[in-house]
C-alpha atoms as a PDB file:
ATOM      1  CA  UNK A   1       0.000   0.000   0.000  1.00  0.00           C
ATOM      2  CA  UNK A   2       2.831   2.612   0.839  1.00  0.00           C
ATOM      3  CA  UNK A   3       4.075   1.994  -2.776  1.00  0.00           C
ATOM      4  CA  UNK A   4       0.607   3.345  -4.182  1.00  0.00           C
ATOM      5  CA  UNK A   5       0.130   5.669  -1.576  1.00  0.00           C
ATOM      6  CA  UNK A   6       3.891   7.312  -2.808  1.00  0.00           C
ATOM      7  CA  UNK A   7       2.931   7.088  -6.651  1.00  0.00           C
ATOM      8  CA  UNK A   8      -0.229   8.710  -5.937  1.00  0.00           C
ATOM      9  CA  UNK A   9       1.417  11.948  -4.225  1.00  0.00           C
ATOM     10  CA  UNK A  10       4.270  12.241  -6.874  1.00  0.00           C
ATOM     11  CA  UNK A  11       1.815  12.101  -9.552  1.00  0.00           C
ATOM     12  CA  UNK A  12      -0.251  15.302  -7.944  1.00  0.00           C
ATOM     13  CA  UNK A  13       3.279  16.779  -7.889  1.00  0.00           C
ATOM     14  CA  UNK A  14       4.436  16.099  -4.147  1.00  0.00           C
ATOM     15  CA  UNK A  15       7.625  14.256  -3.243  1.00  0.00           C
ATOM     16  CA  UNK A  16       7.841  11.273  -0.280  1.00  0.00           C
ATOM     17  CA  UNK A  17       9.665   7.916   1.004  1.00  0.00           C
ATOM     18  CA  UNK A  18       9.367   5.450   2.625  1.00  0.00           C
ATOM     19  CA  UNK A  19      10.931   5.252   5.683  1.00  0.00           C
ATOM     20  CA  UNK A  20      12.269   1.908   7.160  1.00  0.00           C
ATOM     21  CA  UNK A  21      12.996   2.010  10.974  1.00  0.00           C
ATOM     22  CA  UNK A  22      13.025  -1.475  11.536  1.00  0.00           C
ATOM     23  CA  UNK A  23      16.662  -1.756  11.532  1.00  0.00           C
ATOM     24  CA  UNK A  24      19.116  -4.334   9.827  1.00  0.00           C
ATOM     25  CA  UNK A  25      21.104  -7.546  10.209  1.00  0.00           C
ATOM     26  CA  UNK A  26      24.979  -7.255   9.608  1.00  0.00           C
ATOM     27  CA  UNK A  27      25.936 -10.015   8.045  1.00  0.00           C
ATOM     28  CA  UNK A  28      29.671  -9.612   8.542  1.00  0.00           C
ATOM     29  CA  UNK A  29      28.893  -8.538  11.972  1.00  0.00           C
ATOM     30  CA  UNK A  30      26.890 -11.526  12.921  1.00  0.00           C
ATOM     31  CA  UNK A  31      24.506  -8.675  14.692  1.00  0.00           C
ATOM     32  CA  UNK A  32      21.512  -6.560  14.447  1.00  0.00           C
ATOM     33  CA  UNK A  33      22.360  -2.891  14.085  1.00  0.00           C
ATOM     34  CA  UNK A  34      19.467  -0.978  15.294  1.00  0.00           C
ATOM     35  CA  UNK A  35      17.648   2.052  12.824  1.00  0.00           C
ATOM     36  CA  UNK A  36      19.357   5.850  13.049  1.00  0.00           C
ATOM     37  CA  UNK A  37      15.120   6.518  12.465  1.00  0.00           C
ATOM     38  CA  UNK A  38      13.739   7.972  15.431  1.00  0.00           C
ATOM     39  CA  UNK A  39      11.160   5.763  17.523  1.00  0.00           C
ATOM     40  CA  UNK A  40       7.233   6.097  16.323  1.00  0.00           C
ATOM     41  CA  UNK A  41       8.491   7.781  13.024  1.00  0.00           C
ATOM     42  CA  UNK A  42       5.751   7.971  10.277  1.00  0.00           C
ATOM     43  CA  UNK A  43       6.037   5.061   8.239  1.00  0.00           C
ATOM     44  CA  UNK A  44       5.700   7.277   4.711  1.00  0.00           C
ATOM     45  CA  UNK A  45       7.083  11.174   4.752  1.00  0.00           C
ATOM     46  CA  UNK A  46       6.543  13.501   2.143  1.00  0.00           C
ATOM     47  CA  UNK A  47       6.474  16.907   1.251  1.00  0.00           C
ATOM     48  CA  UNK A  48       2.953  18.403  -0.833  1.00  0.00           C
ATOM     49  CA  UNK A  49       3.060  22.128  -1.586  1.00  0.00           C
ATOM     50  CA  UNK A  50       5.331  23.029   1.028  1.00  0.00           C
ATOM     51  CA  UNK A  51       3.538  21.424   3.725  1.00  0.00           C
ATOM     52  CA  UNK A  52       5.290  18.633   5.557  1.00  0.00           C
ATOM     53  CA  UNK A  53       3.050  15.232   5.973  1.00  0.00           C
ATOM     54  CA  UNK A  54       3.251  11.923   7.880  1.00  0.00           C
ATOM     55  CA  UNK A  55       1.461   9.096   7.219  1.00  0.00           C
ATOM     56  CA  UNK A  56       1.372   6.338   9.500  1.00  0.00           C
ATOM     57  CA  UNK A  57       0.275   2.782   7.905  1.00  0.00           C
ATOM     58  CA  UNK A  58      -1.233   0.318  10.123  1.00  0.00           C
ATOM     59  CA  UNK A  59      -3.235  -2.389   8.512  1.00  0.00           C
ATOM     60  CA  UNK A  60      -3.848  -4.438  12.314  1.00  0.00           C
ATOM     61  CA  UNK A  61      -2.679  -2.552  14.769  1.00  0.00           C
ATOM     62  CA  UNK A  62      -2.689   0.802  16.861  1.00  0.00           C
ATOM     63  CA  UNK A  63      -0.254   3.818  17.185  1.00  0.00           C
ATOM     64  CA  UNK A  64       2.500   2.848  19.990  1.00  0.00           C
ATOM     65  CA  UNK A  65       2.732   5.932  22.255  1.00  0.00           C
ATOM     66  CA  UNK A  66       6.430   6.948  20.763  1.00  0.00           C
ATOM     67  CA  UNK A  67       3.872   7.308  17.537  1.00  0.00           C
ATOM     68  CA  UNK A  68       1.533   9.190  18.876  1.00  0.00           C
ATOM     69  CA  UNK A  69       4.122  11.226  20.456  1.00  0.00           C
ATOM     70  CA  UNK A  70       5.580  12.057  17.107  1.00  0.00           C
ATOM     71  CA  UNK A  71       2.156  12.484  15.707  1.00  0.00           C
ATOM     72  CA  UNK A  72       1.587  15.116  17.989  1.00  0.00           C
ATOM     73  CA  UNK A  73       5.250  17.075  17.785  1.00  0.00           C
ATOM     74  CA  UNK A  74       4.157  16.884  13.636  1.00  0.00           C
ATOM     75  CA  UNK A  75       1.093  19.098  14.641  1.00  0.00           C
ATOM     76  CA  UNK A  76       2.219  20.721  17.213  1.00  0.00           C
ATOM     77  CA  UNK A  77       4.940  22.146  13.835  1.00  0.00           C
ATOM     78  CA  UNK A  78       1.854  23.006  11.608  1.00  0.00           C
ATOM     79  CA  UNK A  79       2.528  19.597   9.778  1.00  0.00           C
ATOM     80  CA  UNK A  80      -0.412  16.763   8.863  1.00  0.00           C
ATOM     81  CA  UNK A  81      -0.117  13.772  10.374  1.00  0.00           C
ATOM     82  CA  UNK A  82      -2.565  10.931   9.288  1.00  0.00           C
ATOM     83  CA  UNK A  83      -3.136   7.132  10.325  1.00  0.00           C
ATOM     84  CA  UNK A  84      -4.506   5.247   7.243  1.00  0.00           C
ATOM     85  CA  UNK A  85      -6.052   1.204   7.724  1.00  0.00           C
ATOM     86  CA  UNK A  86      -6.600   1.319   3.487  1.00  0.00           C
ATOM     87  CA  UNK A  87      -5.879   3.111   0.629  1.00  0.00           C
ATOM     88  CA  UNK A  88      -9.239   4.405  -0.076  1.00  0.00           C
ATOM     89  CA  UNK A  89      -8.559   5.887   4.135  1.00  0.00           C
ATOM     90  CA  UNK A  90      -5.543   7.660   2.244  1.00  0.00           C
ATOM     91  CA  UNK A  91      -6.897   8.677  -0.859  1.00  0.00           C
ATOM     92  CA  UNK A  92     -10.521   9.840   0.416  1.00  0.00           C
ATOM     93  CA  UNK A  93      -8.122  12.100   2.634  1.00  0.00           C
ATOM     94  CA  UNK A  94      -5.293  13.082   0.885  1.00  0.00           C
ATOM     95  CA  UNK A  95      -7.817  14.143  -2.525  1.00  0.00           C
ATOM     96  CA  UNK A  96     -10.378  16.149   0.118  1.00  0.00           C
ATOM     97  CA  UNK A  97      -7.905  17.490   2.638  1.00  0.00           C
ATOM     98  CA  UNK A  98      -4.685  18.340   1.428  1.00  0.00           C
ATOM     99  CA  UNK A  99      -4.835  18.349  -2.772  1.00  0.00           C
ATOM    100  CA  UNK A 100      -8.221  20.238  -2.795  1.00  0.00           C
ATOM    101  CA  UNK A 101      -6.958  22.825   0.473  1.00  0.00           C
ATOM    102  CA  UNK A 102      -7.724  26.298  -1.327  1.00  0.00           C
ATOM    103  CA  UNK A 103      -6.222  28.506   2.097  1.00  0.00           C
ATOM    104  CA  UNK A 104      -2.965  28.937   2.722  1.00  0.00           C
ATOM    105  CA  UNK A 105      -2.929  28.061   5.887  1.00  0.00           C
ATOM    106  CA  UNK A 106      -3.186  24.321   6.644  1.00  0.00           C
ATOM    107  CA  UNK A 107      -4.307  24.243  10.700  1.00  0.00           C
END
């Protein structure tokens, strides 16, 4: 889903990644070396018209409180912050909220 979700906000002219804070195994190491990604970071980031936007994917589960912490330091900056199950969640969202957004100012 984060794949569409990216191709869907470069197409309407907006730039985003993935962002993978899961960490990785060192083969030569023979150890895990744990992510430089901050704890409850946004799973997708991306930038939309100036306007800085996390988007948290969870398809089971619920925000961790390090994710809801960062959810609310994104707001707290005048950035959106959004928790989508599907990618009609996103799109209904993203198409109404932040493409459509006439104003200047976002909060």
């Amino acid at each position: 889903m984060g794949h569409c979700i990216l191709d869907a906000i470069s197409f309407c002219g907006g730039f985003g990644s993935k962002i993978y804070a899961g960490g990785l195994y060192d083969e030569k190491l023979k150890k895990y070396r744990p992510s430089s990604v901050r704890s409850g970071f946004p799973d997708l980031v991306f930038c939309f018209r100036g306007m800085f936007i996390g988007i948290e994917v969870k398809q089971k589960d619920s925000q961790s409180t390090e994710q809801k912490q960062v959810e609310q330091e994104i707001t707290q900056a005048y950035g959106l912050y959004k928790v989508v199950r599907t990618y009609d969640d996103f799109s209904k969202w993203f198409f109404t909220t932040v493409v459509n957004r006439k104003e200047s100012k976002w909060n």
